[in-house]
N, C-alpha and C. Protein backbone atom coordinates (compact mmCIF):
# COMPACT_ATOMS: atom_id res chain seq x y z
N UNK A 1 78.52 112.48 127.13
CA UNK A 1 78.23 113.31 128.27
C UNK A 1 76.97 114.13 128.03
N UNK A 2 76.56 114.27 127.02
CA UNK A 2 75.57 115.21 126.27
C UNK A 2 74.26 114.73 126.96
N UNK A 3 74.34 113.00 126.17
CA UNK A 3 73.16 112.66 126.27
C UNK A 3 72.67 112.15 127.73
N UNK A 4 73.82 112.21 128.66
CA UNK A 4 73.35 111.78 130.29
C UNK A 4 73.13 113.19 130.44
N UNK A 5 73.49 114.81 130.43
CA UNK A 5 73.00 115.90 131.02
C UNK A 5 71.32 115.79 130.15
N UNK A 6 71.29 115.72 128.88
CA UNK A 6 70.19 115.87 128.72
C UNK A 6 68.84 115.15 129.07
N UNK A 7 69.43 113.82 129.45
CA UNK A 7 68.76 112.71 129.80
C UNK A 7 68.17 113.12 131.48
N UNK A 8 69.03 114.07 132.70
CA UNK A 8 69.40 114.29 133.61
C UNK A 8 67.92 115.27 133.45
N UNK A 9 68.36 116.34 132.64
CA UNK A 9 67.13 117.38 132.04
C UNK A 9 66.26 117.23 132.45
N UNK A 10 65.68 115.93 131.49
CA UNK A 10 64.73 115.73 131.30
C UNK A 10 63.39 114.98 132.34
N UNK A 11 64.52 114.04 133.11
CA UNK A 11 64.21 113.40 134.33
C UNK A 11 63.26 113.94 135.16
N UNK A 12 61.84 113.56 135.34
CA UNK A 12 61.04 113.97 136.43
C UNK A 12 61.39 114.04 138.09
N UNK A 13 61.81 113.22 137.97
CA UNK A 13 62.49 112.75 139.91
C UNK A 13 63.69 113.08 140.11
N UNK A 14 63.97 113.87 140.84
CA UNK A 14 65.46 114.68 141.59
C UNK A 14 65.84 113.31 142.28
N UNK A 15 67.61 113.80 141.77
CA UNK A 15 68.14 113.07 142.77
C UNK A 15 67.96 112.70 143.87
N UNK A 16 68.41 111.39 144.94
CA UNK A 16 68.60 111.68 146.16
C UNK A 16 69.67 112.17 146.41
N UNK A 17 69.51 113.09 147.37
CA UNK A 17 71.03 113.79 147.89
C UNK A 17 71.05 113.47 149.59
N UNK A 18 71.86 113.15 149.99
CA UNK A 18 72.57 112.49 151.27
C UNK A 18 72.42 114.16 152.10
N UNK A 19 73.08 115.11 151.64
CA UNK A 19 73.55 116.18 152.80
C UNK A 19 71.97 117.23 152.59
N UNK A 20 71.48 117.03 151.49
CA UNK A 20 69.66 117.91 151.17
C UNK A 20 70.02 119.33 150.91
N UNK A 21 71.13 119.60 150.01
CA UNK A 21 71.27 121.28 149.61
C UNK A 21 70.94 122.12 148.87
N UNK A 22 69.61 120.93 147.76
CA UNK A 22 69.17 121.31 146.85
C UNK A 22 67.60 122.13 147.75
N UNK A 23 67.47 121.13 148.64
CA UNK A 23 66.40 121.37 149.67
C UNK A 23 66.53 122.71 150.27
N UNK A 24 67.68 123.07 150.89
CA UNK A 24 68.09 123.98 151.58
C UNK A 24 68.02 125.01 150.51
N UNK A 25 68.44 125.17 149.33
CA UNK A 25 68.23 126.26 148.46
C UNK A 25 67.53 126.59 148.60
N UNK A 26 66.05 125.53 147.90
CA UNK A 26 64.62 126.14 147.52
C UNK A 26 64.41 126.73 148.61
N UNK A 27 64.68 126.03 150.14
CA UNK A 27 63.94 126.68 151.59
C UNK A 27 64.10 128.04 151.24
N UNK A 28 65.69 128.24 151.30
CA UNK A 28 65.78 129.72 151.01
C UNK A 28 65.43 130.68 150.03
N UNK A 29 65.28 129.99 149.32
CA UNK A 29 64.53 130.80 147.47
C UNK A 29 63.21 131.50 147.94
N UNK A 30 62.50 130.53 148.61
CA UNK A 30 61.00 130.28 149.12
C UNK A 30 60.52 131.26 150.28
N UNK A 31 61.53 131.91 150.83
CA UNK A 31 61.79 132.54 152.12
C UNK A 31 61.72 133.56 151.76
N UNK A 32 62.89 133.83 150.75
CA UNK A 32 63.19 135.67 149.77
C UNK A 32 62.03 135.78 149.58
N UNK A 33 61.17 134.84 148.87
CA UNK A 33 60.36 135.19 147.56
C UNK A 33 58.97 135.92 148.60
N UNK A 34 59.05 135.11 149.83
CA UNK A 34 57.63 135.37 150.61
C UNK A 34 57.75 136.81 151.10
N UNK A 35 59.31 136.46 151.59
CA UNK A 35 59.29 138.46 152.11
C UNK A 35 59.66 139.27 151.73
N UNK A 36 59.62 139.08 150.20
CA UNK A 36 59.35 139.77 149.12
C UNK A 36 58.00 140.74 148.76
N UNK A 37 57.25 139.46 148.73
CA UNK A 37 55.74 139.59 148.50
C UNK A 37 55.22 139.87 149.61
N UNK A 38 55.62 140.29 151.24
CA UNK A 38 54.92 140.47 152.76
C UNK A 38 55.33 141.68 152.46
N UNK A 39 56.51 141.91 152.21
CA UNK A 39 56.90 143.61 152.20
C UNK A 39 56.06 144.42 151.03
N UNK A 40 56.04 143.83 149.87
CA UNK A 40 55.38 145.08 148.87
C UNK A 40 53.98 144.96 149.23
N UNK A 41 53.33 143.78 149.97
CA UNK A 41 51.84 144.14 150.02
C UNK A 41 51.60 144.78 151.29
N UNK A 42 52.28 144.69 152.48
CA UNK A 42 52.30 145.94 153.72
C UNK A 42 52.96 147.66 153.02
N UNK A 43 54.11 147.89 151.62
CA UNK A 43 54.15 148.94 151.11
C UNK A 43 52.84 149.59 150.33
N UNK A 44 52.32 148.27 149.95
CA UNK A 44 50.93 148.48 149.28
C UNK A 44 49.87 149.37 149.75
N UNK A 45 49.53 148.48 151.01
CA UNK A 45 48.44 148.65 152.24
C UNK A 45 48.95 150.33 152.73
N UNK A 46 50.27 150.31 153.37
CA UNK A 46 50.30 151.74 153.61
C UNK A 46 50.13 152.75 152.21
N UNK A 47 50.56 152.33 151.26
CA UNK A 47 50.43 153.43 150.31
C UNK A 47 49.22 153.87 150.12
N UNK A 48 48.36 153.23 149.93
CA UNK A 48 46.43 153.16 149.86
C UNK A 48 46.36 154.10 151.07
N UNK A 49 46.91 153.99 152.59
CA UNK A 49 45.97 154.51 153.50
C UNK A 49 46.37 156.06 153.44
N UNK A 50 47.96 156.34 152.90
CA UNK A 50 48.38 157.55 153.34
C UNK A 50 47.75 158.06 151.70
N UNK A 51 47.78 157.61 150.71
CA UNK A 51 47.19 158.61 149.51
C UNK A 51 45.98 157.57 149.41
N UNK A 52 44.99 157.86 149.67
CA UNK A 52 43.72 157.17 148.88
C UNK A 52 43.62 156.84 147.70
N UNK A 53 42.70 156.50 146.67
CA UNK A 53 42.65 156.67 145.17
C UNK A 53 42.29 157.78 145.08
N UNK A 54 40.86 157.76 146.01
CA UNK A 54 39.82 158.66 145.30
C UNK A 54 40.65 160.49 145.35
N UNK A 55 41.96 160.63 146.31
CA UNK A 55 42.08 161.88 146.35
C UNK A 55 43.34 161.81 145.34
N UNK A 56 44.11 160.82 144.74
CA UNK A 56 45.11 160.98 144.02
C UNK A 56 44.29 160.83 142.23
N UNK A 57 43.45 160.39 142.42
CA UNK A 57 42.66 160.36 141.04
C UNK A 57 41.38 161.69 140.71
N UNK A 58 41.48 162.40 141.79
CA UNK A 58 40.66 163.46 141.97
C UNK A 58 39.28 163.32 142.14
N UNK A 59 39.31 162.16 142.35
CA UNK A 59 37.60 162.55 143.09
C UNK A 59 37.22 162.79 144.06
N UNK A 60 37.88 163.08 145.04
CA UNK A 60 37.26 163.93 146.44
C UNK A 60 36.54 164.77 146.15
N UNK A 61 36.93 165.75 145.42
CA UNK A 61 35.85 166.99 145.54
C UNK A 61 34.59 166.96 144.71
N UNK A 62 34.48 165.63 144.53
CA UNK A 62 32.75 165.11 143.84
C UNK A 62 32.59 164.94 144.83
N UNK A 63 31.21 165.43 145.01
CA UNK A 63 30.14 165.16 146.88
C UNK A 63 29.26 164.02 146.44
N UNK A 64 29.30 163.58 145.06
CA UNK A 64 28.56 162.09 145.61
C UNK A 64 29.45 160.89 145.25
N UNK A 65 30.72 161.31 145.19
CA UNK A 65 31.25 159.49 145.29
C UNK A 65 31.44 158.75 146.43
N UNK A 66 31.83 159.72 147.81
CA UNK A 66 31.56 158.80 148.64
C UNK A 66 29.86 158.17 149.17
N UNK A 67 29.20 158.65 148.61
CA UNK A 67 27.64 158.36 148.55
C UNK A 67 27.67 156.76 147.53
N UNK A 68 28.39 156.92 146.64
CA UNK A 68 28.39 155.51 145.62
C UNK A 68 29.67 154.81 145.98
N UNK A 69 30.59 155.05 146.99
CA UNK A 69 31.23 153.99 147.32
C UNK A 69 31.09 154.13 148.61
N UNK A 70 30.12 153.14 148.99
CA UNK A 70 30.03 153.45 150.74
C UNK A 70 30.85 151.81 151.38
């Protein structure tokens, strides 16, 4: 039994499956994973607009950085 799971392992080409639930997983794996990654980069985007860098890293009150980051 060993050597058919490991043999199974090792196998490049997935089964065929008749009902596709291995399919249906990934769909769904693939789904989490995106609005996963849509949500933290719209948490991202707002976080940037409501704290800037330049005022959470203290450079606002230099009068020429917005002159060197235009």
């Amino acid at each position: 039994m060993q050597f058919r799971a490991i043999n199974r392992f090792l196998s490049f080409k997935s089964p065929v499956e008749r009902d596709g639930r291995t399919a249906r997983v990934y769909l769904g794996m693939l789904r989490i994973y995106l609005a996963i990654v849509t949500l933290l980069g719209v948490l991202l985007c707002a976080a940037l607009y409501l704290a800037p860098p330049s005022a959470v890293l203290g450079f606002d009150a230099m009068p020429t950085f917005a002159a060197a980051m235009p």
